[in-house]
C-alpha atoms as a PDB file:
ATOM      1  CA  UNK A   1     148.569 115.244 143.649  1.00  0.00           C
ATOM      2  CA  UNK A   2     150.423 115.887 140.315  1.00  0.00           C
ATOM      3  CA  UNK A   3     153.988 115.403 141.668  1.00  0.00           C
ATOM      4  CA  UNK A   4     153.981 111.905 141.848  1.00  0.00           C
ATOM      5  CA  UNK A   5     152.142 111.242 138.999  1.00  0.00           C
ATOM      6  CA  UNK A   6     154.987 113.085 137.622  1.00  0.00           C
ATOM      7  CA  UNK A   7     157.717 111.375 138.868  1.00  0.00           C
ATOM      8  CA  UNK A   8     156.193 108.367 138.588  1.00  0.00           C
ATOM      9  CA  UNK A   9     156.131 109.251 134.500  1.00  0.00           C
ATOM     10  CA  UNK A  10     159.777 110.175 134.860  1.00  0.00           C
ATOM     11  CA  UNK A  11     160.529 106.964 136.231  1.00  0.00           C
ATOM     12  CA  UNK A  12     159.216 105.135 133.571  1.00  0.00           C
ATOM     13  CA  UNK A  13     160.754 106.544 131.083  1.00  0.00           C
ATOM     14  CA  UNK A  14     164.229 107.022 132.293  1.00  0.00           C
ATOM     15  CA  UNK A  15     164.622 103.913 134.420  1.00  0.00           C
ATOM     16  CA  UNK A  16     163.364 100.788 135.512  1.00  0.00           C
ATOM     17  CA  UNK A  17     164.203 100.075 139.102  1.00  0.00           C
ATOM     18  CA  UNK A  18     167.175 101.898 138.837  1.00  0.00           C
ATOM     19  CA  UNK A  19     168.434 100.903 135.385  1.00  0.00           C
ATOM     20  CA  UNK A  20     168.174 101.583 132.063  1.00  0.00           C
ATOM     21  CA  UNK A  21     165.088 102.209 130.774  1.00  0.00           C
ATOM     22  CA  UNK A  22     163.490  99.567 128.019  1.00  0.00           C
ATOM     23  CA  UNK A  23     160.450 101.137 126.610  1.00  0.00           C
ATOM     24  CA  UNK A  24     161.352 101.615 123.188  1.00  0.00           C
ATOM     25  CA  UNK A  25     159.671 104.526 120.308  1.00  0.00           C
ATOM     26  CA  UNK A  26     157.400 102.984 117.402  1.00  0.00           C
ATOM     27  CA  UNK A  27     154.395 104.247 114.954  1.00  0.00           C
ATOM     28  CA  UNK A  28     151.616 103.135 114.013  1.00  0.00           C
ATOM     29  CA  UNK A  29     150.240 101.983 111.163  1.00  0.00           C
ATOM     30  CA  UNK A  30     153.489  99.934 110.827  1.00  0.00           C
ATOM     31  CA  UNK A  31     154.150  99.789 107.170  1.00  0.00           C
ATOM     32  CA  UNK A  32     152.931 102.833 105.754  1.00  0.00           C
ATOM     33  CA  UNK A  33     150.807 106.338 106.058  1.00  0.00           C
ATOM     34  CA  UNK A  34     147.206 106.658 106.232  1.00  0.00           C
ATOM     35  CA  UNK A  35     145.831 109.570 103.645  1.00  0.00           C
ATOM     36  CA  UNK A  36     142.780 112.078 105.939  1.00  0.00           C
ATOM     37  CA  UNK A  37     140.461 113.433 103.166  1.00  0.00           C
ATOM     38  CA  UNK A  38     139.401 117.030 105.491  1.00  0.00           C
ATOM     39  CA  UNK A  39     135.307 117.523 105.304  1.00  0.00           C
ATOM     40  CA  UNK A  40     133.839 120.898 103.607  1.00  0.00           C
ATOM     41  CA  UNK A  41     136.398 123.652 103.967  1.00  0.00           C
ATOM     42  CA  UNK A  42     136.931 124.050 107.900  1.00  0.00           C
ATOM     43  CA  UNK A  43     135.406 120.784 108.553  1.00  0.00           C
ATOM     44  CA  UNK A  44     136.759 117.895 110.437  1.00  0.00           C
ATOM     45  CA  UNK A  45     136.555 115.154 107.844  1.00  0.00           C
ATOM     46  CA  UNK A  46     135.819 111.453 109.558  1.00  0.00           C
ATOM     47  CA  UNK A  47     138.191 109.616 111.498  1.00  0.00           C
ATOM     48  CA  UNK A  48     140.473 107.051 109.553  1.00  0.00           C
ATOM     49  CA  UNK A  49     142.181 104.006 111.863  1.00  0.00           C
ATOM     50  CA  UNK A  50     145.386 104.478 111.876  1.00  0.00           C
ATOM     51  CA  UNK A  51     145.324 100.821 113.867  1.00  0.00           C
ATOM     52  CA  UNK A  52     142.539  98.695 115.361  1.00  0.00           C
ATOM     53  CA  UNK A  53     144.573  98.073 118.238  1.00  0.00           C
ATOM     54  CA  UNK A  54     147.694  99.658 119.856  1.00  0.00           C
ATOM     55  CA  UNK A  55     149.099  96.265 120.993  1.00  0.00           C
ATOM     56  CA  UNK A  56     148.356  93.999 123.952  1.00  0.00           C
ATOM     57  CA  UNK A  57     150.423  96.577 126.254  1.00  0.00           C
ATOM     58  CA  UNK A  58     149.630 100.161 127.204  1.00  0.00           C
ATOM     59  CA  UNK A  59     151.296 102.314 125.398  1.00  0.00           C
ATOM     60  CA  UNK A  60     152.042 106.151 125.386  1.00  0.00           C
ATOM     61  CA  UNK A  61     151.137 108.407 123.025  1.00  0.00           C
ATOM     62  CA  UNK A  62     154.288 110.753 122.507  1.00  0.00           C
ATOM     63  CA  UNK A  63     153.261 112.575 119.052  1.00  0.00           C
ATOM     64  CA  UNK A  64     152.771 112.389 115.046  1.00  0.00           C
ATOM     65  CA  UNK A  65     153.889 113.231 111.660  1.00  0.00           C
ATOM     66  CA  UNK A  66     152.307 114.522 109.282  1.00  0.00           C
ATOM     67  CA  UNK A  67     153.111 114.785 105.203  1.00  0.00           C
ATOM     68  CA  UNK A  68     151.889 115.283 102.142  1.00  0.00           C
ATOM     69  CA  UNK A  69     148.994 118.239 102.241  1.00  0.00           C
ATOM     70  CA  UNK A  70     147.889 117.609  98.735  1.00  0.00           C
ATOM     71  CA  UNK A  71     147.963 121.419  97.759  1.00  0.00           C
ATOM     72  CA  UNK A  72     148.756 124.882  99.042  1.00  0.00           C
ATOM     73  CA  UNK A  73     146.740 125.201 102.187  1.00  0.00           C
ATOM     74  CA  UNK A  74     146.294 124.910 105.866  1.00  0.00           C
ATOM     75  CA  UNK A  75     145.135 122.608 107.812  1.00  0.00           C
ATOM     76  CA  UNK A  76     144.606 120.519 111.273  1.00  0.00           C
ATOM     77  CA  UNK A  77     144.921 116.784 111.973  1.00  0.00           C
ATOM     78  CA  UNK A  78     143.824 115.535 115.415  1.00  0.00           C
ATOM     79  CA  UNK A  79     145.194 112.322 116.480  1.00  0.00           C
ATOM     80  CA  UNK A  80     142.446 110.334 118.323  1.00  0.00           C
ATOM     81  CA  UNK A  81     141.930 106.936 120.565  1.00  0.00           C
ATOM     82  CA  UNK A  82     138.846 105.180 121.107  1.00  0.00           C
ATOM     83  CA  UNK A  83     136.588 102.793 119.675  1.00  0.00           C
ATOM     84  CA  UNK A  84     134.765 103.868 116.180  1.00  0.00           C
ATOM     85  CA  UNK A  85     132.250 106.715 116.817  1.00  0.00           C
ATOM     86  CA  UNK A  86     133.081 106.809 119.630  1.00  0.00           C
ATOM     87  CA  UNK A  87     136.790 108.697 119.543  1.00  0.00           C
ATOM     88  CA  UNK A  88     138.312 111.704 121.804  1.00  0.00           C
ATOM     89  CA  UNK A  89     140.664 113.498 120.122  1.00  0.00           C
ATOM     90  CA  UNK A  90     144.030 113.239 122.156  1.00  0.00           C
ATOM     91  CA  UNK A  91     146.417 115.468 119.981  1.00  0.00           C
ATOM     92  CA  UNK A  92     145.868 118.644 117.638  1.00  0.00           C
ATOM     93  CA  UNK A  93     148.417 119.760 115.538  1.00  0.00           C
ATOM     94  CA  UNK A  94     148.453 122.398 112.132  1.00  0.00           C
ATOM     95  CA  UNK A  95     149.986 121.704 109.097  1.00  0.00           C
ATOM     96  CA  UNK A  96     150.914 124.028 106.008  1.00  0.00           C
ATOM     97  CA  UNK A  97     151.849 124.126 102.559  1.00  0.00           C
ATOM     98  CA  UNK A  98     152.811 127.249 100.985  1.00  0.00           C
ATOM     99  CA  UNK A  99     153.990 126.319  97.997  1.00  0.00           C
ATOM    100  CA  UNK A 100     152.673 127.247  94.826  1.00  0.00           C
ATOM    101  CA  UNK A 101     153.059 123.927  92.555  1.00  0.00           C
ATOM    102  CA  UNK A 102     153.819 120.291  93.737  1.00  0.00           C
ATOM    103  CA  UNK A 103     156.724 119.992  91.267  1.00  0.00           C
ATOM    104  CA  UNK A 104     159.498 119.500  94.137  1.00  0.00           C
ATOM    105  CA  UNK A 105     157.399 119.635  97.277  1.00  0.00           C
ATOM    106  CA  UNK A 106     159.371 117.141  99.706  1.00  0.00           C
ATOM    107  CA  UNK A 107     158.310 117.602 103.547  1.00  0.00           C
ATOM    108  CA  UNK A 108     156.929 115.904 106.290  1.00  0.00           C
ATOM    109  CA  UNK A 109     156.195 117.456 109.957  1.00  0.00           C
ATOM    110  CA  UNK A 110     156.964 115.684 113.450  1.00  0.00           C
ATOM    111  CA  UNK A 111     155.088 116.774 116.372  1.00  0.00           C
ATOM    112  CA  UNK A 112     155.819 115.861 119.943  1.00  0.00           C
ATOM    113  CA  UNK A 113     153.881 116.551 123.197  1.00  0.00           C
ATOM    114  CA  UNK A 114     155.788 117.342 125.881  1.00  0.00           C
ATOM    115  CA  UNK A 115     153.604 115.209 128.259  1.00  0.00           C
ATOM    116  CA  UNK A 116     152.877 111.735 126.663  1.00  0.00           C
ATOM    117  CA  UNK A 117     149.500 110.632 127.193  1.00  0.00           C
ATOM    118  CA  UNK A 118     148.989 106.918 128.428  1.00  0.00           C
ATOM    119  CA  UNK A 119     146.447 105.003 125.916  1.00  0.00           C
ATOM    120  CA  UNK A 120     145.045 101.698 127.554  1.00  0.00           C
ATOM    121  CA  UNK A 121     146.152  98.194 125.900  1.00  0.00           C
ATOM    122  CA  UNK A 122     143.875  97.621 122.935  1.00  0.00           C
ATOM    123  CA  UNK A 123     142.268 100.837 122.198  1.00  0.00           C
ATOM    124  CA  UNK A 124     142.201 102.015 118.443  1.00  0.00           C
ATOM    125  CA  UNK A 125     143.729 104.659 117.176  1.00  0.00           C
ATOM    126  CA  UNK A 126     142.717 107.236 114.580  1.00  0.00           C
ATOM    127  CA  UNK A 127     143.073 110.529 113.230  1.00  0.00           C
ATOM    128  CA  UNK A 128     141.041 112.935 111.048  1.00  0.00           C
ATOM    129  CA  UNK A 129     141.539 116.326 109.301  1.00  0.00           C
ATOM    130  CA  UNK A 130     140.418 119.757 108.306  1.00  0.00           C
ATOM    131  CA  UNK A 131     141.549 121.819 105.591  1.00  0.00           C
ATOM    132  CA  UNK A 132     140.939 125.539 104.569  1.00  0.00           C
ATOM    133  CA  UNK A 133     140.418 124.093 100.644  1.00  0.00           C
ATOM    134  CA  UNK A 134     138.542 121.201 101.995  1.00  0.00           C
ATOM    135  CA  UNK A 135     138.166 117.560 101.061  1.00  0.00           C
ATOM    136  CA  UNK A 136     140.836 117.930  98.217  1.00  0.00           C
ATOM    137  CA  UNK A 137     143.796 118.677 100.608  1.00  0.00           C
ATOM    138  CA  UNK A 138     144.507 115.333 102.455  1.00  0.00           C
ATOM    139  CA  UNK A 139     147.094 114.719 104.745  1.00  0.00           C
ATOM    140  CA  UNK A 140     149.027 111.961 105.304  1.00  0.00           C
ATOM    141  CA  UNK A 141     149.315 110.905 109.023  1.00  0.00           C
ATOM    142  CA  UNK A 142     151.621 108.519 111.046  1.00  0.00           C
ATOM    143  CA  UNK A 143     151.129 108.456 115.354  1.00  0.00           C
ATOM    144  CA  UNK A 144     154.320 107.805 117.207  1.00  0.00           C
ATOM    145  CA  UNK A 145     153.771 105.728 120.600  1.00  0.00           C
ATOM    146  CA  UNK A 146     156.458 104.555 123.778  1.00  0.00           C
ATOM    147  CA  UNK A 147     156.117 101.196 124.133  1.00  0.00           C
ATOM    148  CA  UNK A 148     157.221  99.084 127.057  1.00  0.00           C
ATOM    149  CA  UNK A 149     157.072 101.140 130.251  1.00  0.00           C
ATOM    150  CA  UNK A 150     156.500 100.191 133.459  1.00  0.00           C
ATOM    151  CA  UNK A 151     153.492 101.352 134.910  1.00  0.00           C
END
């Protein structure tokens, strides 16, 4: 049962009907980060739309990045699809920052999956945070997607 669901996958994204593959690699929001304020220390914060829609294609979710923890601390950001409270969280991922001050802090994080997951034509996407500090340590988040594969 998994094999050609497999293969099928590898198909799309290495070739279509033999040639080159089109699908192409984009984020969403398009123009800029969306800040996660975490909840209570260890608390998934609420969900924050990273986009209301991820186009009027399928698309596949293939990872995130992730920048700007607002202090030194630790934290999680799930990346999520699904209409407003109503989301399943697709993607978990930790994030770190061990440095002392923020004078000179420059980083960001990119996280793949090594299986992207297929995310049906107009579904939302999201994402929301925890931190070990709490609501003071937001993240700032950015979901990568394949678009343009051949189902």
């Amino acid at each position: 049962m998994a094999e050609p669901i497999l293969k099928a996958l590898f198909q799309a994204f290495l070739s279509t009907s033999g040639g080159i593959s089109v699908h192409t690699y984009d984020t969403l929001p398009d123009n800029d980060d969306i800040a996660l304020t975490p909840g209570a220390a260890d608390v998934f914060g609420v969900y924050a739309e990273l986009a209301a829609t991820v186009g009027a294609a399928d698309v596949w979710l293939t990872g995130g990045h992730l920048s700007a923890l607002a202090a030194a601390d630790d934290a999680k950001v799930a990346f999520a699809t699904g209409l407003a409270a109503a989301e399943v969280d697709r993607i978990t991922v930790p994030i770190a920052r061990t440095d002392v001050t923020a004078a000179g802090a420059t980083y960001g994080v990119v996280y793949t999956v090594p299986f992207p997951i297929r995310v049906t034509n107009g579904t939302r996407a999201a994402a929301r945070a925890k931190a070990g500090a709490g609501a003071g340590s937001t993240v700032n988040a950015v979901v990568m997607f394949a678009t343009g594969l051949v189902a």
